[in-house]
C-alpha atoms as a PDB file:
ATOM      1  CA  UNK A   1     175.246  22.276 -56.016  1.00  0.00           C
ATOM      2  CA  UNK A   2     176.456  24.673 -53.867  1.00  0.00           C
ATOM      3  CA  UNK A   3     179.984  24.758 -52.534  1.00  0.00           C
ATOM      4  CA  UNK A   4     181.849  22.152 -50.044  1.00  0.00           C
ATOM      5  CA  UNK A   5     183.425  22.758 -47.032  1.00  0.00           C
ATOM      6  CA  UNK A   6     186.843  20.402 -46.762  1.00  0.00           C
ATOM      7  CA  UNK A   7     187.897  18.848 -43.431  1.00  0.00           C
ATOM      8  CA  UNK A   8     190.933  17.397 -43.010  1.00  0.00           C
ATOM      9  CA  UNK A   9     194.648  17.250 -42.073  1.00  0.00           C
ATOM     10  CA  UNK A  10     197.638  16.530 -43.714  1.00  0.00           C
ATOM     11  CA  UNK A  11     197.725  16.060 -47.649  1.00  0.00           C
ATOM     12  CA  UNK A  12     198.173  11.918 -47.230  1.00  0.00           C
ATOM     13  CA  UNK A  13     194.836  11.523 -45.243  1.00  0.00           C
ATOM     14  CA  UNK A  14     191.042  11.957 -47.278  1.00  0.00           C
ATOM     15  CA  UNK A  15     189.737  14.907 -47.421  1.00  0.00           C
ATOM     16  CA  UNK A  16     185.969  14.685 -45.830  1.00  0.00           C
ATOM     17  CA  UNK A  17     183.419  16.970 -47.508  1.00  0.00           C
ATOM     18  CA  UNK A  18     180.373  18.005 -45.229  1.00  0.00           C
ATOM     19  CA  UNK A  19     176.780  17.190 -47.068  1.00  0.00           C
ATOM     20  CA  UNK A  20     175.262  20.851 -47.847  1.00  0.00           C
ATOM     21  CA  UNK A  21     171.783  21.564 -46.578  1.00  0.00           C
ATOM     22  CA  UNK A  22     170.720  22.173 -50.544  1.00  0.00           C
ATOM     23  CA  UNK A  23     171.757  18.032 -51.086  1.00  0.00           C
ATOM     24  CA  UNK A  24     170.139  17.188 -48.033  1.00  0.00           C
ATOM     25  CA  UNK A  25     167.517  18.763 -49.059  1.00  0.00           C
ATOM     26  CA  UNK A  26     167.151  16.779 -52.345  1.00  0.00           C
ATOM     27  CA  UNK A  27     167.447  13.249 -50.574  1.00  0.00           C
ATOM     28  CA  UNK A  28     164.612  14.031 -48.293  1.00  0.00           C
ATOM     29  CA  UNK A  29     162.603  14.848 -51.304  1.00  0.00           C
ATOM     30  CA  UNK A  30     163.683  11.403 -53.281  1.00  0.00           C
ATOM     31  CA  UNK A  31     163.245   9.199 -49.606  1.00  0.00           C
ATOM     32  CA  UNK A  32     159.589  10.996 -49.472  1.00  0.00           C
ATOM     33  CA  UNK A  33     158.451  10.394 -52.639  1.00  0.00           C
ATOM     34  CA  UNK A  34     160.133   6.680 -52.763  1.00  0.00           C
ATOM     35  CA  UNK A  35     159.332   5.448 -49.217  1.00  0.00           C
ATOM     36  CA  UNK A  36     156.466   7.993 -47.476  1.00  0.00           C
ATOM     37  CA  UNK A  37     154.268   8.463 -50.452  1.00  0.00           C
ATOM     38  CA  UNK A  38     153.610   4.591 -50.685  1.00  0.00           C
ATOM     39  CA  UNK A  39     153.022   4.305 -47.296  1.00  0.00           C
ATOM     40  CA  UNK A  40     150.161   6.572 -47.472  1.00  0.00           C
ATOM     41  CA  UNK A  41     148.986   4.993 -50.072  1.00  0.00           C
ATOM     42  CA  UNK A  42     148.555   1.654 -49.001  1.00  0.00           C
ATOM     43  CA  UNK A  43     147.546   3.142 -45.471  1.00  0.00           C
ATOM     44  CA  UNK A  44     144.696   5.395 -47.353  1.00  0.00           C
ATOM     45  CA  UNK A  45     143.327   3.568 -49.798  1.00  0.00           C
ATOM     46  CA  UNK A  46     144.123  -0.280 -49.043  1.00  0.00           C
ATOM     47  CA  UNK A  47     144.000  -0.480 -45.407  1.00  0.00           C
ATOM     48  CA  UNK A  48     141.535   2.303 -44.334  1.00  0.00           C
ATOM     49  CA  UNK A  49     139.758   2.889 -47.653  1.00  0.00           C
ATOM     50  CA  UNK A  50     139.556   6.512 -48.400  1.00  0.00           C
ATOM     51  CA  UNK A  51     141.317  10.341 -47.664  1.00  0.00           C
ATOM     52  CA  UNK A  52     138.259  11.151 -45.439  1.00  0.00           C
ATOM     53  CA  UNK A  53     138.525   7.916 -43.186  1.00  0.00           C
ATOM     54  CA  UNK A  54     142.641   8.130 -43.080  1.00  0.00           C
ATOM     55  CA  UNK A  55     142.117  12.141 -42.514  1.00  0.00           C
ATOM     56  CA  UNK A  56     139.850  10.952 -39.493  1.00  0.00           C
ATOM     57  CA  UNK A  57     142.256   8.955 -37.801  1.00  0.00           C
ATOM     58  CA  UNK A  58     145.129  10.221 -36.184  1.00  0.00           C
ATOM     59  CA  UNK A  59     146.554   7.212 -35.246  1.00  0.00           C
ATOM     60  CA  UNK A  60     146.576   6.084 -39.043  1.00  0.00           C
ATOM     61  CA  UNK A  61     148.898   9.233 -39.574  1.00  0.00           C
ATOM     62  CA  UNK A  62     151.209   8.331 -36.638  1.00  0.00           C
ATOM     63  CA  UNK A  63     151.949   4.987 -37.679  1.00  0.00           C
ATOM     64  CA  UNK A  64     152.638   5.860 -41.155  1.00  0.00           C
ATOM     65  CA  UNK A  65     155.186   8.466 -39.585  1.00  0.00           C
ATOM     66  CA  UNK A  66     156.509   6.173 -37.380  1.00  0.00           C
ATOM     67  CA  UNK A  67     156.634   2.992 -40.079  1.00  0.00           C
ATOM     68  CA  UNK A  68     158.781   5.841 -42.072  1.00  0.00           C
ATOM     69  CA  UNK A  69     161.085   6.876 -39.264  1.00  0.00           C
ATOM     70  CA  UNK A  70     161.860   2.933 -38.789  1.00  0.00           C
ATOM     71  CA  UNK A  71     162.256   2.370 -42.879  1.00  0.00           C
ATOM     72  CA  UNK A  72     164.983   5.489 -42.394  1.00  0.00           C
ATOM     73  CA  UNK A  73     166.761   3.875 -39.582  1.00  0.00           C
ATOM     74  CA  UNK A  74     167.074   0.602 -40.963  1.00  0.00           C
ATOM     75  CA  UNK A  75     168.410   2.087 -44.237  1.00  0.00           C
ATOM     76  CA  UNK A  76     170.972   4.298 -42.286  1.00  0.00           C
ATOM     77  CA  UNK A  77     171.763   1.507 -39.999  1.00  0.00           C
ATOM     78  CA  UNK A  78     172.337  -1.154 -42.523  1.00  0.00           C
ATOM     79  CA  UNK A  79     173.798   0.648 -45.507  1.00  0.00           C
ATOM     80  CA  UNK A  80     174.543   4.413 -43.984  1.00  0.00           C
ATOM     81  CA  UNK A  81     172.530   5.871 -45.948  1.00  0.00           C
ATOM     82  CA  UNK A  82     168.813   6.103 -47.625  1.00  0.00           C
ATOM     83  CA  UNK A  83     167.216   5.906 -51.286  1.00  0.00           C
ATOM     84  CA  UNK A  84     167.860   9.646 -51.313  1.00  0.00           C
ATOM     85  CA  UNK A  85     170.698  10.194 -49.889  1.00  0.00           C
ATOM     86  CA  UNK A  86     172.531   7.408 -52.466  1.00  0.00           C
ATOM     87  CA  UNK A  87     171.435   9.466 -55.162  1.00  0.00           C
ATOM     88  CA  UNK A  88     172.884  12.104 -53.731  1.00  0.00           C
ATOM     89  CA  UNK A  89     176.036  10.164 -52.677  1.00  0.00           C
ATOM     90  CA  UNK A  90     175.475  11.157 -49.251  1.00  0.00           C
ATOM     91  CA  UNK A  91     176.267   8.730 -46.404  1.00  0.00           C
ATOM     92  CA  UNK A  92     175.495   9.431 -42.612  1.00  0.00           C
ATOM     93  CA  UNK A  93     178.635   8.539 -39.870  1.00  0.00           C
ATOM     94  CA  UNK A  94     178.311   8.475 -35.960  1.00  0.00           C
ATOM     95  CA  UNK A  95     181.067  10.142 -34.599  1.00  0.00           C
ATOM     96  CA  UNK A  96     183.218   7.379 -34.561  1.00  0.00           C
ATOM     97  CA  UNK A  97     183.624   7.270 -38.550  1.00  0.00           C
ATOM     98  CA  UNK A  98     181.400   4.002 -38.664  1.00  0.00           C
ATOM     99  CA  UNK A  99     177.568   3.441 -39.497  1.00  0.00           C
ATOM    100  CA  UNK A 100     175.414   4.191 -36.389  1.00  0.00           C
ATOM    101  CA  UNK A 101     173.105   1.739 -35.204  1.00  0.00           C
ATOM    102  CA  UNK A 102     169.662   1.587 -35.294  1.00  0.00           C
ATOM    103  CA  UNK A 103     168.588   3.026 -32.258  1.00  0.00           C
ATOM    104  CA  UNK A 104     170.832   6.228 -32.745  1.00  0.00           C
ATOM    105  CA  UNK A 105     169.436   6.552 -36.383  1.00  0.00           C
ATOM    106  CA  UNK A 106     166.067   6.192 -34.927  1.00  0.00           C
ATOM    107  CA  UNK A 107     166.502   8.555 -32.195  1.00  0.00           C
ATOM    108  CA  UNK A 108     168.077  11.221 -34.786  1.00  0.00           C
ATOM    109  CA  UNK A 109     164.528  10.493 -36.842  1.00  0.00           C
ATOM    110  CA  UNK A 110     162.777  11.506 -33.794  1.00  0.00           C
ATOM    111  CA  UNK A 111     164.580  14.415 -33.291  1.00  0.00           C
ATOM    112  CA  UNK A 112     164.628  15.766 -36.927  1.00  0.00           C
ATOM    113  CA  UNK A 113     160.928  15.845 -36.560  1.00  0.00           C
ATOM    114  CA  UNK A 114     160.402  17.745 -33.287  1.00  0.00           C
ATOM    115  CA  UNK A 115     163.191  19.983 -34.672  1.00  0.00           C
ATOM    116  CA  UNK A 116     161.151  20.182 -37.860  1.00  0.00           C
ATOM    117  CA  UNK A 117     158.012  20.878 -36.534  1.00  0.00           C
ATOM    118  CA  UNK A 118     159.370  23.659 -33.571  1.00  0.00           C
ATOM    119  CA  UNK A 119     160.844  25.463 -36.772  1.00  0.00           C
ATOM    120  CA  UNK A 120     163.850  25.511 -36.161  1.00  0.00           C
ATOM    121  CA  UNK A 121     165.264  22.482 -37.564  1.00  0.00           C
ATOM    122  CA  UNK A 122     165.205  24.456 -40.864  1.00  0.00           C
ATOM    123  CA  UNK A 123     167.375  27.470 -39.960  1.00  0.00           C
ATOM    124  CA  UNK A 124     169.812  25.633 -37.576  1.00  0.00           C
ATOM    125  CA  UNK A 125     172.140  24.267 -40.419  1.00  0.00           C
ATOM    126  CA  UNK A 126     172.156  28.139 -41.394  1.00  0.00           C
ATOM    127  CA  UNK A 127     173.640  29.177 -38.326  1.00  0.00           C
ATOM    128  CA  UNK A 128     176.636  27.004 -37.865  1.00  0.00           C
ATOM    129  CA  UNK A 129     180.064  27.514 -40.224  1.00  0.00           C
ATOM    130  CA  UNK A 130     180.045  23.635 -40.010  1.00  0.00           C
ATOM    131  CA  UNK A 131     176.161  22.971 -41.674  1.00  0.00           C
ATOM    132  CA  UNK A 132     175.184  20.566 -38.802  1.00  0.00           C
ATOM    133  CA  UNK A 133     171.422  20.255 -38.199  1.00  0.00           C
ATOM    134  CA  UNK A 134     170.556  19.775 -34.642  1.00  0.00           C
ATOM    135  CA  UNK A 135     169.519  16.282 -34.881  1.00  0.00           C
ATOM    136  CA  UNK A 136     172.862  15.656 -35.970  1.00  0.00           C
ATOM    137  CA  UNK A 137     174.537  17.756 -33.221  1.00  0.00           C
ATOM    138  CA  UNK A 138     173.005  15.964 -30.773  1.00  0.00           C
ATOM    139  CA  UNK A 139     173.138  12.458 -32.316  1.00  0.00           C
ATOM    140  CA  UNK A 140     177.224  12.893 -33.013  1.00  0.00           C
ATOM    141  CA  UNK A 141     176.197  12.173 -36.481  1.00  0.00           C
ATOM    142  CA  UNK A 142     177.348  13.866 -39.938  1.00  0.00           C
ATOM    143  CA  UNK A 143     176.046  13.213 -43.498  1.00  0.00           C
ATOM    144  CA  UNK A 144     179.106  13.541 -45.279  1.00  0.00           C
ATOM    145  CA  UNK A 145     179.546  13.707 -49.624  1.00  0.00           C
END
């Protein structure tokens, strides 16, 4: 694991150690393979039948990303934190220091994936000495060890 930043003040108060993008990295992986892989299962081959007729319909590929971004949310709402990210020991925070609610986790989803898919989700954590992503910028969020 790679090396973690501190926050803090003085020596009484908890020290707060910012999530690096390297164990981020390895809760997405565990929260894809536990909760996205089964939903495109069951999508593909209970509900529509077969890769060609869930490959043909693009509204069979939204829901299943949307039925994901929802699972997320709930399990960052709820608990503060996913599958992948307990493995990890990860939790997410709003800015306030408590869980955020569902429609800010949701929201954060939404903008990991436009982030993601404009490119530059992936290089933004790179960029800043703190290792905030952008959804988390803009959602006052931080996944913290």
């Amino acid at each position: 694991m790679g090396t973690k930043k501190k926050q803090g003040g003085d020596k009484g108060s908890p020290k707060i150690s910012c999530a690096s993008f390297f164990e981020r990295f390895k809760a997405l992986v565990i929260d894809v393979f536990m909760i996205y892989t089964p939903i495109l299962y069951v999508m593909t081959y209970g509900i529509l039948g077969s890769k060609e007729a869930f490959q043909a319909n693009q509204w069979a590929i939204f829901a299943c990303i949307l039925l994901y971004g929802i699972i997320d949310s709930l399990f960052c709402c709820i608990g503060g934190q996913t599958p992948g990210m307990r493995a990890q020991e990860l939790k997410l925070y709003a800015q306030t220091g408590q869980r955020p609610n569902f429609f800010l986790t949701l929201l954060r989803f939404f903008i990991w994936l436009l982030s993601l898919a404009l490119l530059f989700g992936f290089v933004f954590p790179f960029l800043r000495k703190d290792r905030k992503t952008f959804h988390d910028l803009v959602c006052q969020t931080e996944v913290r060890s």
